[in-house]
N, C-alpha and C. Protein backbone atom coordinates (compact mmCIF):
# COMPACT_ATOMS: atom_id res chain seq x y z
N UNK A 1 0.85 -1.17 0.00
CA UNK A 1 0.00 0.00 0.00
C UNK A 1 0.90 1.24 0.00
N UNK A 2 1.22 2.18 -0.94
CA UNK A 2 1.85 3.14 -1.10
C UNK A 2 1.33 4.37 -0.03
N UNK A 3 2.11 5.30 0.52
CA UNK A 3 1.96 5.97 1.45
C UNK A 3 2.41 7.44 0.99
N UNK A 4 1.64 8.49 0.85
CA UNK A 4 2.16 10.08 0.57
C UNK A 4 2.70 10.60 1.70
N UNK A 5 3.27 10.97 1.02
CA UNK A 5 4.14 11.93 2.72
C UNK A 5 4.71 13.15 2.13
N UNK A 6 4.00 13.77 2.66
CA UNK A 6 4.51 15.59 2.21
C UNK A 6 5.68 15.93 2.70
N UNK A 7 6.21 16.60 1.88
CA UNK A 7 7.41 17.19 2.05
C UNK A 7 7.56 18.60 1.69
N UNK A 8 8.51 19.41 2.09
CA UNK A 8 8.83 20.61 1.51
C UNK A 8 8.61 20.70 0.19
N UNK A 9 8.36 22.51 -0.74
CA UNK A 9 8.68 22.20 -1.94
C UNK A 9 10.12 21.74 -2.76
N UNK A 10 10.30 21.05 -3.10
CA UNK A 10 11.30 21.07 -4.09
C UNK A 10 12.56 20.01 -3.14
N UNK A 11 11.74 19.04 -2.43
CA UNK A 11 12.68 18.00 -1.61
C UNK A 11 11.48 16.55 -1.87
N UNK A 12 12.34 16.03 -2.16
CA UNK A 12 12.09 14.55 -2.45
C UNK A 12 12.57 13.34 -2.06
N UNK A 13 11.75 12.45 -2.01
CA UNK A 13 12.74 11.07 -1.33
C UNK A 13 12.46 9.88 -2.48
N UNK A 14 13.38 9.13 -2.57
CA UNK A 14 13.63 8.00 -4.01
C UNK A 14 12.03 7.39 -3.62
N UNK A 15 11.68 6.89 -4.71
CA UNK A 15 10.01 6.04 -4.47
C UNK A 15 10.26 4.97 -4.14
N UNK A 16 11.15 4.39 -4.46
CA UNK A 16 11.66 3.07 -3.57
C UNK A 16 12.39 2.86 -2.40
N UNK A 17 12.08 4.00 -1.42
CA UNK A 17 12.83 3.82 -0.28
C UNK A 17 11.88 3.35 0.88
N UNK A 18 13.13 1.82 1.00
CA UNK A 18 12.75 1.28 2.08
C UNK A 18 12.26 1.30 3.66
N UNK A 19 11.53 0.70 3.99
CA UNK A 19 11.66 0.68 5.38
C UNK A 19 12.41 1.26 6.67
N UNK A 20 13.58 -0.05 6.18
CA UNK A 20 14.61 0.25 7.26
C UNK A 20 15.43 1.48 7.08
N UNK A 21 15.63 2.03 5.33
CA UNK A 21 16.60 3.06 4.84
C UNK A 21 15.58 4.22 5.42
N UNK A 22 14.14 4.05 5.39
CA UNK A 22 13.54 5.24 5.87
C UNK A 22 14.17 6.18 7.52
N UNK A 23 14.32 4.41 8.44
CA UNK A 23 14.98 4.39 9.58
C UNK A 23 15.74 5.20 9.79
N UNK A 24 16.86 4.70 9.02
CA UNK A 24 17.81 5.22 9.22
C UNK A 24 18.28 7.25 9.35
N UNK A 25 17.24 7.48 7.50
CA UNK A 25 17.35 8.92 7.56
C UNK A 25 16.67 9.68 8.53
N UNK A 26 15.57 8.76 8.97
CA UNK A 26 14.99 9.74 10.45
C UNK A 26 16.18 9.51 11.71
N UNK A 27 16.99 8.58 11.81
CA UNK A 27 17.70 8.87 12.96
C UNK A 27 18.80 9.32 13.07
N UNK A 28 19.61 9.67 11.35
CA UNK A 28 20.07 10.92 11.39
C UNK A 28 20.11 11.72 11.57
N UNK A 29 19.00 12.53 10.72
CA UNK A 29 17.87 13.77 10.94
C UNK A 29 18.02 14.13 12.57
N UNK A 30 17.35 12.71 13.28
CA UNK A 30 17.10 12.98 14.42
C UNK A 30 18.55 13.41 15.19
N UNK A 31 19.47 12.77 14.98
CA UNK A 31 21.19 13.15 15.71
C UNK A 31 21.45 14.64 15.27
N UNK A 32 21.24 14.50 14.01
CA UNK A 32 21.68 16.07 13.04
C UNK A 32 20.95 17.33 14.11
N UNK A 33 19.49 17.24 13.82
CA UNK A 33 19.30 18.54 14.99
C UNK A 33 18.86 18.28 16.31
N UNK A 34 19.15 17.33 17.00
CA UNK A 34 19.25 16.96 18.29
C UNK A 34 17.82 16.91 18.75
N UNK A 35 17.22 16.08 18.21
CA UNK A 35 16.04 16.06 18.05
C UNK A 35 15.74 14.56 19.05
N UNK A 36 14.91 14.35 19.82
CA UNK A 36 15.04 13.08 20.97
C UNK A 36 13.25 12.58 21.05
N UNK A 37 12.84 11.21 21.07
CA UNK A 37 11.41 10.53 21.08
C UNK A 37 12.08 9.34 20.59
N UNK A 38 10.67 8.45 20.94
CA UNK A 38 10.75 7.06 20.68
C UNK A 38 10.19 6.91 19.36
N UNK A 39 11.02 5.88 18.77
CA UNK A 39 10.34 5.92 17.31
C UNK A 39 9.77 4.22 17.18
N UNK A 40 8.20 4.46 17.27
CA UNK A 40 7.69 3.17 17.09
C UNK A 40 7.45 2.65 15.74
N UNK A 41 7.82 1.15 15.37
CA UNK A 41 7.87 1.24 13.95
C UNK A 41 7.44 -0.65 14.00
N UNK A 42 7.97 -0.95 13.06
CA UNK A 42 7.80 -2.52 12.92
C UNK A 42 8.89 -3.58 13.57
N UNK A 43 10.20 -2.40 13.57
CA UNK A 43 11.23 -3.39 14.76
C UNK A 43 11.01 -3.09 16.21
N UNK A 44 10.18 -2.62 16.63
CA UNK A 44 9.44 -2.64 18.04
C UNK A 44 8.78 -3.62 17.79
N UNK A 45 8.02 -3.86 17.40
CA UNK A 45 6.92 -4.58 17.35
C UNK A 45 7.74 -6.36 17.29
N UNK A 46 8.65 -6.12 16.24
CA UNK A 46 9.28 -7.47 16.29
C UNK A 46 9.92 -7.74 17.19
N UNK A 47 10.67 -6.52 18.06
CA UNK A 47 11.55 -6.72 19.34
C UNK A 47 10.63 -7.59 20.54
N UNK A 48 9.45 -6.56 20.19
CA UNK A 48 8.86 -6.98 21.45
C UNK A 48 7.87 -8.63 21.25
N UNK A 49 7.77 -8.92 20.04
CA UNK A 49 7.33 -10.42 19.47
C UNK A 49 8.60 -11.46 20.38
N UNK A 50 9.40 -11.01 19.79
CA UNK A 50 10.68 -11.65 20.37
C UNK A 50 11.10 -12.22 21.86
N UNK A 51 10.59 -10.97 22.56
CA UNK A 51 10.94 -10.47 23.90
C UNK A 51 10.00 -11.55 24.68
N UNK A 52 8.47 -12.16 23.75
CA UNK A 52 7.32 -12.87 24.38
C UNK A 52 7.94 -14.41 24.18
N UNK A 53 8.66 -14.45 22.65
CA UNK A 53 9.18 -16.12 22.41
C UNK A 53 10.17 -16.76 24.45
N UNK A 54 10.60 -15.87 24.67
CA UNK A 54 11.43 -16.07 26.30
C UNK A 54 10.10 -16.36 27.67
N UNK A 55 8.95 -16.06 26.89
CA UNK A 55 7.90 -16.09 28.23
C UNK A 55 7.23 -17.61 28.11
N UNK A 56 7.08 -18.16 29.37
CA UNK A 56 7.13 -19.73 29.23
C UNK A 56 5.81 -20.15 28.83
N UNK A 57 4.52 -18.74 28.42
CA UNK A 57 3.43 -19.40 28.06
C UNK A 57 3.39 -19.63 26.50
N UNK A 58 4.34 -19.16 25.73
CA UNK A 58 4.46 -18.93 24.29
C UNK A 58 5.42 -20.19 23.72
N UNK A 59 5.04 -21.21 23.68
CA UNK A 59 5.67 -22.08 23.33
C UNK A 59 6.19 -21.87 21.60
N UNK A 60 5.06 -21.32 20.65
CA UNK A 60 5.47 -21.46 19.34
C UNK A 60 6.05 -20.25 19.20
N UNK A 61 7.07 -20.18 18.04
CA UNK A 61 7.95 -19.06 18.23
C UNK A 61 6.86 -18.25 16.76
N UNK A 62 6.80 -16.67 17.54
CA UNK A 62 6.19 -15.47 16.92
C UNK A 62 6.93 -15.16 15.58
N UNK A 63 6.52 -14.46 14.92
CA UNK A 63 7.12 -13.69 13.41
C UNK A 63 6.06 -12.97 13.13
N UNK A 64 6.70 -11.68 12.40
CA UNK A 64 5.61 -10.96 12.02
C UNK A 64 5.79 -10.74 10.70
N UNK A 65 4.59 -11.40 9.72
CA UNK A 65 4.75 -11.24 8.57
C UNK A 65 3.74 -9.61 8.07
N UNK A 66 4.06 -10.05 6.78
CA UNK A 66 3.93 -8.13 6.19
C UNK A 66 1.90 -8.04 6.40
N UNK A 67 1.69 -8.74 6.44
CA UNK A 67 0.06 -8.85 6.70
C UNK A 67 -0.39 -8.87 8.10
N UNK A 68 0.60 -9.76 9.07
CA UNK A 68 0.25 -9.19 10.83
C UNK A 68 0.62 -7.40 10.58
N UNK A 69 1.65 -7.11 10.08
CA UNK A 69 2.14 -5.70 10.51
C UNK A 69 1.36 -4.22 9.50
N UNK A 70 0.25 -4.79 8.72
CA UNK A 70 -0.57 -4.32 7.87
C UNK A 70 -1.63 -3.84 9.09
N UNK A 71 -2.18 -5.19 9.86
CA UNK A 71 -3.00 -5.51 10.70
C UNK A 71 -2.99 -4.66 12.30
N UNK A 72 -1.71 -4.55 12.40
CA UNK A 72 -1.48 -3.65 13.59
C UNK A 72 -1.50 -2.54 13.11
N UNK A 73 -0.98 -2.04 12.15
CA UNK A 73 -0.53 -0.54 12.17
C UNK A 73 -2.51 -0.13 11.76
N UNK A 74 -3.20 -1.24 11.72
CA UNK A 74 -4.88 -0.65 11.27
C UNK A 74 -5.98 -0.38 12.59
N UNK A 75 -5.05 -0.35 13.54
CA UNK A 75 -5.77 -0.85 15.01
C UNK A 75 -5.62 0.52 15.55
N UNK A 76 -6.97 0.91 16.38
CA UNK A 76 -6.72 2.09 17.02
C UNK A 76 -5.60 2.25 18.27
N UNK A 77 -5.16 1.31 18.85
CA UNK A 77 -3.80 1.01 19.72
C UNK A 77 -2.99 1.99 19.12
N UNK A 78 -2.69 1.31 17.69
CA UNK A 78 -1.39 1.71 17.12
C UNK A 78 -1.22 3.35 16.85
N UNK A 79 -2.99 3.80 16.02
CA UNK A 79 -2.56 4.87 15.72
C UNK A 79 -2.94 6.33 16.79
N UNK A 80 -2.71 5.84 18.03
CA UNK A 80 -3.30 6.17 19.35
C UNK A 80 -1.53 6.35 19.97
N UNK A 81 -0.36 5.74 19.00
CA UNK A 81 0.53 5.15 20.17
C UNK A 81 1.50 6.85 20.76
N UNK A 82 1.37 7.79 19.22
CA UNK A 82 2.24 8.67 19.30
C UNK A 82 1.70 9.64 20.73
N UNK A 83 0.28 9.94 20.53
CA UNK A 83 -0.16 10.89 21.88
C UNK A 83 -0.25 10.08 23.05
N UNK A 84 -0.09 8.76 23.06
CA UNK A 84 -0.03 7.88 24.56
C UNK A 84 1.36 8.76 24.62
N UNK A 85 2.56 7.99 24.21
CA UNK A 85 4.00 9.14 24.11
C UNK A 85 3.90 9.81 24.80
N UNK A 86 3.18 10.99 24.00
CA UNK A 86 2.91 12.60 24.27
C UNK A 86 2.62 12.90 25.58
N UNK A 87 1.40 11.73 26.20
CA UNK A 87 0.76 12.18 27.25
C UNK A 87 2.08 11.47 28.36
N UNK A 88 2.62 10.47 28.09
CA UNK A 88 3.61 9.91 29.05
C UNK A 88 4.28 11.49 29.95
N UNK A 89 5.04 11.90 28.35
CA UNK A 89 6.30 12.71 28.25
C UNK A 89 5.67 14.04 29.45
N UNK A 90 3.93 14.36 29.16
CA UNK A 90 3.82 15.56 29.58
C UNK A 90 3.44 15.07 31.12
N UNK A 91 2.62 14.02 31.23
CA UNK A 91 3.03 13.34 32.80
C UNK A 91 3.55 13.40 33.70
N UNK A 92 4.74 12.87 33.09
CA UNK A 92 6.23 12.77 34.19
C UNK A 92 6.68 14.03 33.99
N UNK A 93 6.56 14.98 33.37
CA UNK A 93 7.12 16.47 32.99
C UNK A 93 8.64 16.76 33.23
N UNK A 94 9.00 15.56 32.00
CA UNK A 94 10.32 15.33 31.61
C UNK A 94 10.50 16.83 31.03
N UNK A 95 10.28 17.31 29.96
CA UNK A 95 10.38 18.55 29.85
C UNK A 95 10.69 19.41 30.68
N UNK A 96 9.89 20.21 31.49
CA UNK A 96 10.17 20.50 32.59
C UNK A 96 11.22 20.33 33.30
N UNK A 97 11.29 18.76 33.56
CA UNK A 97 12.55 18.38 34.78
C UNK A 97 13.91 18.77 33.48
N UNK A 98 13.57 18.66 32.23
CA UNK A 98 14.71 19.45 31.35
C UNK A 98 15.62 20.83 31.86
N UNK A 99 14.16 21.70 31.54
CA UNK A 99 14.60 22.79 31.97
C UNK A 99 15.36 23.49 33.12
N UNK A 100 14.17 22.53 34.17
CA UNK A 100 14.79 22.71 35.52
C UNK A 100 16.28 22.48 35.74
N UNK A 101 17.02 21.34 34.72
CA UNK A 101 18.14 20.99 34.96
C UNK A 101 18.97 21.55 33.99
N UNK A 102 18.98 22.67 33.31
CA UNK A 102 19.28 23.12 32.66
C UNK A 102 19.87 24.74 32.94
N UNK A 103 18.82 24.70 34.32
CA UNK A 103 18.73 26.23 34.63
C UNK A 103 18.22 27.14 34.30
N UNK A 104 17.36 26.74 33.72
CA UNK A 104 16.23 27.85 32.65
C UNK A 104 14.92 27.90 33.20
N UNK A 105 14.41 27.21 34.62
CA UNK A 105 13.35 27.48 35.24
C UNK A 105 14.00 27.21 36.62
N UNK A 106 13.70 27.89 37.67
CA UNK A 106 13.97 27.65 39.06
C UNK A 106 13.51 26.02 39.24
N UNK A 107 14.42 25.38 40.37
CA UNK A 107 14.41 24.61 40.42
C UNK A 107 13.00 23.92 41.90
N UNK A 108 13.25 25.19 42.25
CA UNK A 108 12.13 25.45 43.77
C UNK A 108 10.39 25.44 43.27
N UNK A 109 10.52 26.32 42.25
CA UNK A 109 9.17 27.00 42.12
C UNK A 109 8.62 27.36 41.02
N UNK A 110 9.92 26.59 40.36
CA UNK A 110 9.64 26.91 38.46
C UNK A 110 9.24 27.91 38.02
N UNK A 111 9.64 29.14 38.24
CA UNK A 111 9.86 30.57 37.75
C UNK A 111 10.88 30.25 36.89
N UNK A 112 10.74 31.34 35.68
CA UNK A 112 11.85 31.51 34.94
C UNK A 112 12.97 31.76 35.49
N UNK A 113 14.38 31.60 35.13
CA UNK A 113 15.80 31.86 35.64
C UNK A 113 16.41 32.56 34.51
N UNK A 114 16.64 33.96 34.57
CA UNK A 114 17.85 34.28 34.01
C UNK A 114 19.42 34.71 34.22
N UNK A 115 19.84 34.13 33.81
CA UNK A 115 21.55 34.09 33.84
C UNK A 115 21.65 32.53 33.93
N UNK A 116 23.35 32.58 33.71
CA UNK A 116 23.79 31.61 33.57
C UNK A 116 23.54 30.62 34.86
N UNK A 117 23.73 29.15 35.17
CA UNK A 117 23.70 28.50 36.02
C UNK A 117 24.85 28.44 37.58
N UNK A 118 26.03 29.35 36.90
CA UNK A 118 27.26 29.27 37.56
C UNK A 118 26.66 30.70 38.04
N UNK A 119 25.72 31.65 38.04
CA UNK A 119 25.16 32.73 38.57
C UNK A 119 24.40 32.58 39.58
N UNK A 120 23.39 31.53 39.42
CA UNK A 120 22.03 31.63 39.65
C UNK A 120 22.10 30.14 40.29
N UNK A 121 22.66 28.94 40.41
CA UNK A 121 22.86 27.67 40.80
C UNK A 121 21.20 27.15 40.38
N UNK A 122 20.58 27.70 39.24
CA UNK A 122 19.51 27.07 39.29
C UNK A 122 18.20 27.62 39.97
N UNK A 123 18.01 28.83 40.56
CA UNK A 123 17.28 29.41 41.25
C UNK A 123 16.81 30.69 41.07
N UNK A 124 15.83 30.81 40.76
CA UNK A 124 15.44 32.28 40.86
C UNK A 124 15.83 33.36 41.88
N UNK A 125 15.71 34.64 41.59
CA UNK A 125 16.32 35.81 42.71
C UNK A 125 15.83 35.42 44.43
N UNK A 126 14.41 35.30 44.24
CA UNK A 126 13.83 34.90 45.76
C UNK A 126 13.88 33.57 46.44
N UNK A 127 14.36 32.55 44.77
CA UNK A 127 14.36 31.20 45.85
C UNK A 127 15.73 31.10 46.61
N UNK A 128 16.98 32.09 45.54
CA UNK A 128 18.09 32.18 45.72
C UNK A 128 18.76 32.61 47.00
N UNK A 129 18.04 33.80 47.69
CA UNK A 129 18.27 34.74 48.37
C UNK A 129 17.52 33.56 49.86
N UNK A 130 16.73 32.74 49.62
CA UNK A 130 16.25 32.40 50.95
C UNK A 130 16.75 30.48 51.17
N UNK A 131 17.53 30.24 49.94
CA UNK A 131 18.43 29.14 49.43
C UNK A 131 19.08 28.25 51.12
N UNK A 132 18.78 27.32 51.46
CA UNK A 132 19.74 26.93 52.15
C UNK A 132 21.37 25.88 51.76
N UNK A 133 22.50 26.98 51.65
CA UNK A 133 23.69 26.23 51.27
C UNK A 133 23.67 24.78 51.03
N UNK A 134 23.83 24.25 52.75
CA UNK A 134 24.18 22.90 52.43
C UNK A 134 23.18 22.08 51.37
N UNK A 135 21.87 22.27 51.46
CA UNK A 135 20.66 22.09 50.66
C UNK A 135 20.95 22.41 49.05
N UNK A 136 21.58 23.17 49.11
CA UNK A 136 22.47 23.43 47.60
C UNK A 136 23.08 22.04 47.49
N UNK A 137 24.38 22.35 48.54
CA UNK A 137 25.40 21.49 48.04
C UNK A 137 24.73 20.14 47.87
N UNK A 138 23.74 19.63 48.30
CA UNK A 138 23.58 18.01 47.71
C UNK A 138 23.19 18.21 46.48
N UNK A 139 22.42 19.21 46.03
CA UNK A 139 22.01 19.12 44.77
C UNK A 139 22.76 18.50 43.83
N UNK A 140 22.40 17.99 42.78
CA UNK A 140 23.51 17.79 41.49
C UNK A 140 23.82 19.45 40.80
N UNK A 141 25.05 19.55 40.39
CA UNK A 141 25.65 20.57 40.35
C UNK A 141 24.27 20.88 39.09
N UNK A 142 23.88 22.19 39.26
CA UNK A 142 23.09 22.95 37.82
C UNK A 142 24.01 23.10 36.80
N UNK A 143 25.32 23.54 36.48
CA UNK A 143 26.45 23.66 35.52
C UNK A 143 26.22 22.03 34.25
N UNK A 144 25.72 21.13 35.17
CA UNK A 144 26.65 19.60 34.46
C UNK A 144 25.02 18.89 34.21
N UNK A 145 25.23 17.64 34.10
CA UNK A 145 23.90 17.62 33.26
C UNK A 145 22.62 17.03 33.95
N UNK A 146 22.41 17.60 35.59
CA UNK A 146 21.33 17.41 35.99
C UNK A 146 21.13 16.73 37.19
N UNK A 147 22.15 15.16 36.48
CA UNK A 147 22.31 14.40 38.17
C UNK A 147 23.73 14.03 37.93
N UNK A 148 25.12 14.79 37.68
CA UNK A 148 26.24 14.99 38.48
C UNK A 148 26.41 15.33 39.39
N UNK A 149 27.10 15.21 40.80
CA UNK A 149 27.14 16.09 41.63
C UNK A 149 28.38 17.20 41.60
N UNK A 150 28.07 18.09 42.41
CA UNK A 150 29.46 19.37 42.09
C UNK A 150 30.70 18.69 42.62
N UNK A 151 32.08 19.05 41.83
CA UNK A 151 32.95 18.81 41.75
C UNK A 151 34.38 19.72 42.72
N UNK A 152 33.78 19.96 43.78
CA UNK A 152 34.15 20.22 44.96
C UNK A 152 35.48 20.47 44.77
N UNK A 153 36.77 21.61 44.72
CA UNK A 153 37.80 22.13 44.74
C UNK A 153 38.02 23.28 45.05
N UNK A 154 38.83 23.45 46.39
CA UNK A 154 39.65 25.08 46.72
C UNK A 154 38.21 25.29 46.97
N UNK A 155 37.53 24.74 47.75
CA UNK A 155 36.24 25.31 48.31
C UNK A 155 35.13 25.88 47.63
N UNK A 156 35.70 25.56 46.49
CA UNK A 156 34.14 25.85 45.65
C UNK A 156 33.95 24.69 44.85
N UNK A 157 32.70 24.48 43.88
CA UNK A 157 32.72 23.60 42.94
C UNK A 157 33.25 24.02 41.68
N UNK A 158 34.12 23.19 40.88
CA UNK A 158 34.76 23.76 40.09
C UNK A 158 34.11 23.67 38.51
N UNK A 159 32.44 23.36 38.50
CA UNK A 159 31.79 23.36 37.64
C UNK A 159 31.03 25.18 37.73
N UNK A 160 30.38 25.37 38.97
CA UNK A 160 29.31 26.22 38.99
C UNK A 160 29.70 27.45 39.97
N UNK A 161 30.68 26.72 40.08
CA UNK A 161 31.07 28.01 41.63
C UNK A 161 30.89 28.36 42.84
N UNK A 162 29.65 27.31 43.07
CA UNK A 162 28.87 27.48 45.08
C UNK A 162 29.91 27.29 45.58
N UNK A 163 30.00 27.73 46.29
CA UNK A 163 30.77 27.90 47.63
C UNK A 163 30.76 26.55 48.28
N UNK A 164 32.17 26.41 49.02
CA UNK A 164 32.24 24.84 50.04
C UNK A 164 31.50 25.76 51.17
N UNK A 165 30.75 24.49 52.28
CA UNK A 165 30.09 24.98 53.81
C UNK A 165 31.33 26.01 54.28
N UNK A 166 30.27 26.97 54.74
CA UNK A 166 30.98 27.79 55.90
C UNK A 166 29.64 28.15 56.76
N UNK A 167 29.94 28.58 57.68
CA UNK A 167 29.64 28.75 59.01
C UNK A 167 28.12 29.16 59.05
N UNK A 168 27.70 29.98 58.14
CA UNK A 168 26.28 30.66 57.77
C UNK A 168 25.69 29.50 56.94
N UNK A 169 24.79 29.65 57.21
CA UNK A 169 23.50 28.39 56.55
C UNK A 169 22.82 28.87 55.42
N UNK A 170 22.94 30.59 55.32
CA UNK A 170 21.60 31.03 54.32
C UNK A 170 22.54 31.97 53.54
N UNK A 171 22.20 31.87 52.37
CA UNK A 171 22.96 33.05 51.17
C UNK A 171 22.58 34.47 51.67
N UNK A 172 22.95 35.05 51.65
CA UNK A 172 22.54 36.83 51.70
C UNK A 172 22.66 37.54 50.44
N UNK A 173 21.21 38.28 49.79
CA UNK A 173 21.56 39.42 49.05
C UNK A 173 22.04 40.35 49.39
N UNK A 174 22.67 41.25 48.90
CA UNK A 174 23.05 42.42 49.09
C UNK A 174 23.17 43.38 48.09
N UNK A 175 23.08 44.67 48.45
CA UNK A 175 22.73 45.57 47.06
C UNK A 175 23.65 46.01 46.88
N UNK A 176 23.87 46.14 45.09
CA UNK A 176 25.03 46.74 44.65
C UNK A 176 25.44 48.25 45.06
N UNK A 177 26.41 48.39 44.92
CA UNK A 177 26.79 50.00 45.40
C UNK A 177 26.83 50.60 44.49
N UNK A 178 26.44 51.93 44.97
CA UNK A 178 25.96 52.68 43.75
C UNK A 178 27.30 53.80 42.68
């Protein structure tokens, strides 16, 4: 069954491109602009055929020929599978926990953060200012990618810059001089 798939003007893909070659250029694509999701396709489906031949109620061994995989991809499951995804992703609010670890939303209260992470350790002005240090320091460093922890040297971390413990428990603002 031949399949249209729109494309830009004046970009084309060979009419005989396969399956797996399709694979492949999406997970280029996908490396090329750092682009990240699960891509459900027909080697899921066979992985997971596979994965059942090991379960002791499946005695005859599974295969999926081009007419089972006609048959699934016609099932509302299947074409239901991308916004199940969607709804997972917005769920667990992986996104989110992105940002948060990124430094681009407070990590307290999810306010926006601006400045860098080695500024701001991840915190907005007010979560910053009422921040408890050591409560910092377990954090995974904000600088590195989320769940490293800081890399502790000459009393600071030598990713982000917090400070090693000293004697005071709470950060202090203070206003610039004029």
């Amino acid at each position: 069954m031949p399949m249209f798939i729109g494309l830009p003007h004046g970009v084309s893909l060979p009419r005989n491109l396969a399956e797996p070659d399709a694979r492949h250029l999406v997970t280029v694509l996908a490396r090329t602009y750092q682009w990240t999701g699960p891509l459900f396709g027909r080697a899921e489906v066979a992985a997971y055929l596979h994965d059942q031949q090991d379960h002791p109620d499946n005695a005859s061994t599974l295969t999926l020929t081009d007419a089972d995989w006609q048959r699934i991809r016609q099932t509302a499951a299947w074409r239901n599978l991308a916004s199940t995804a969607r709804r997972a992703v917005t769920a667990a609010d992986t996104i989110g926990q992105a940002l948060r670890q990124a430094g681009l939303r407070c990590a307290e209260c999810d306010s926006p953060v601006t400045g860098p992470p080695t500024a701001t350790w991840g915190l907005c002005p007010v979560c910053l200012n009422s921040a408890n240090l050591a409560e910092l320091q377990r954090r995974p460093c904000p600088a590195g990618d989320g769940e490293t922890p800081h890399g502790w040297g000459d009393g600071t971390c030598t990713n982000c810059a917090m400070p090693a413990p000293v004697s005071r428990s709470r950060l202090t603002a203070v206003v610039t001089a004029a």
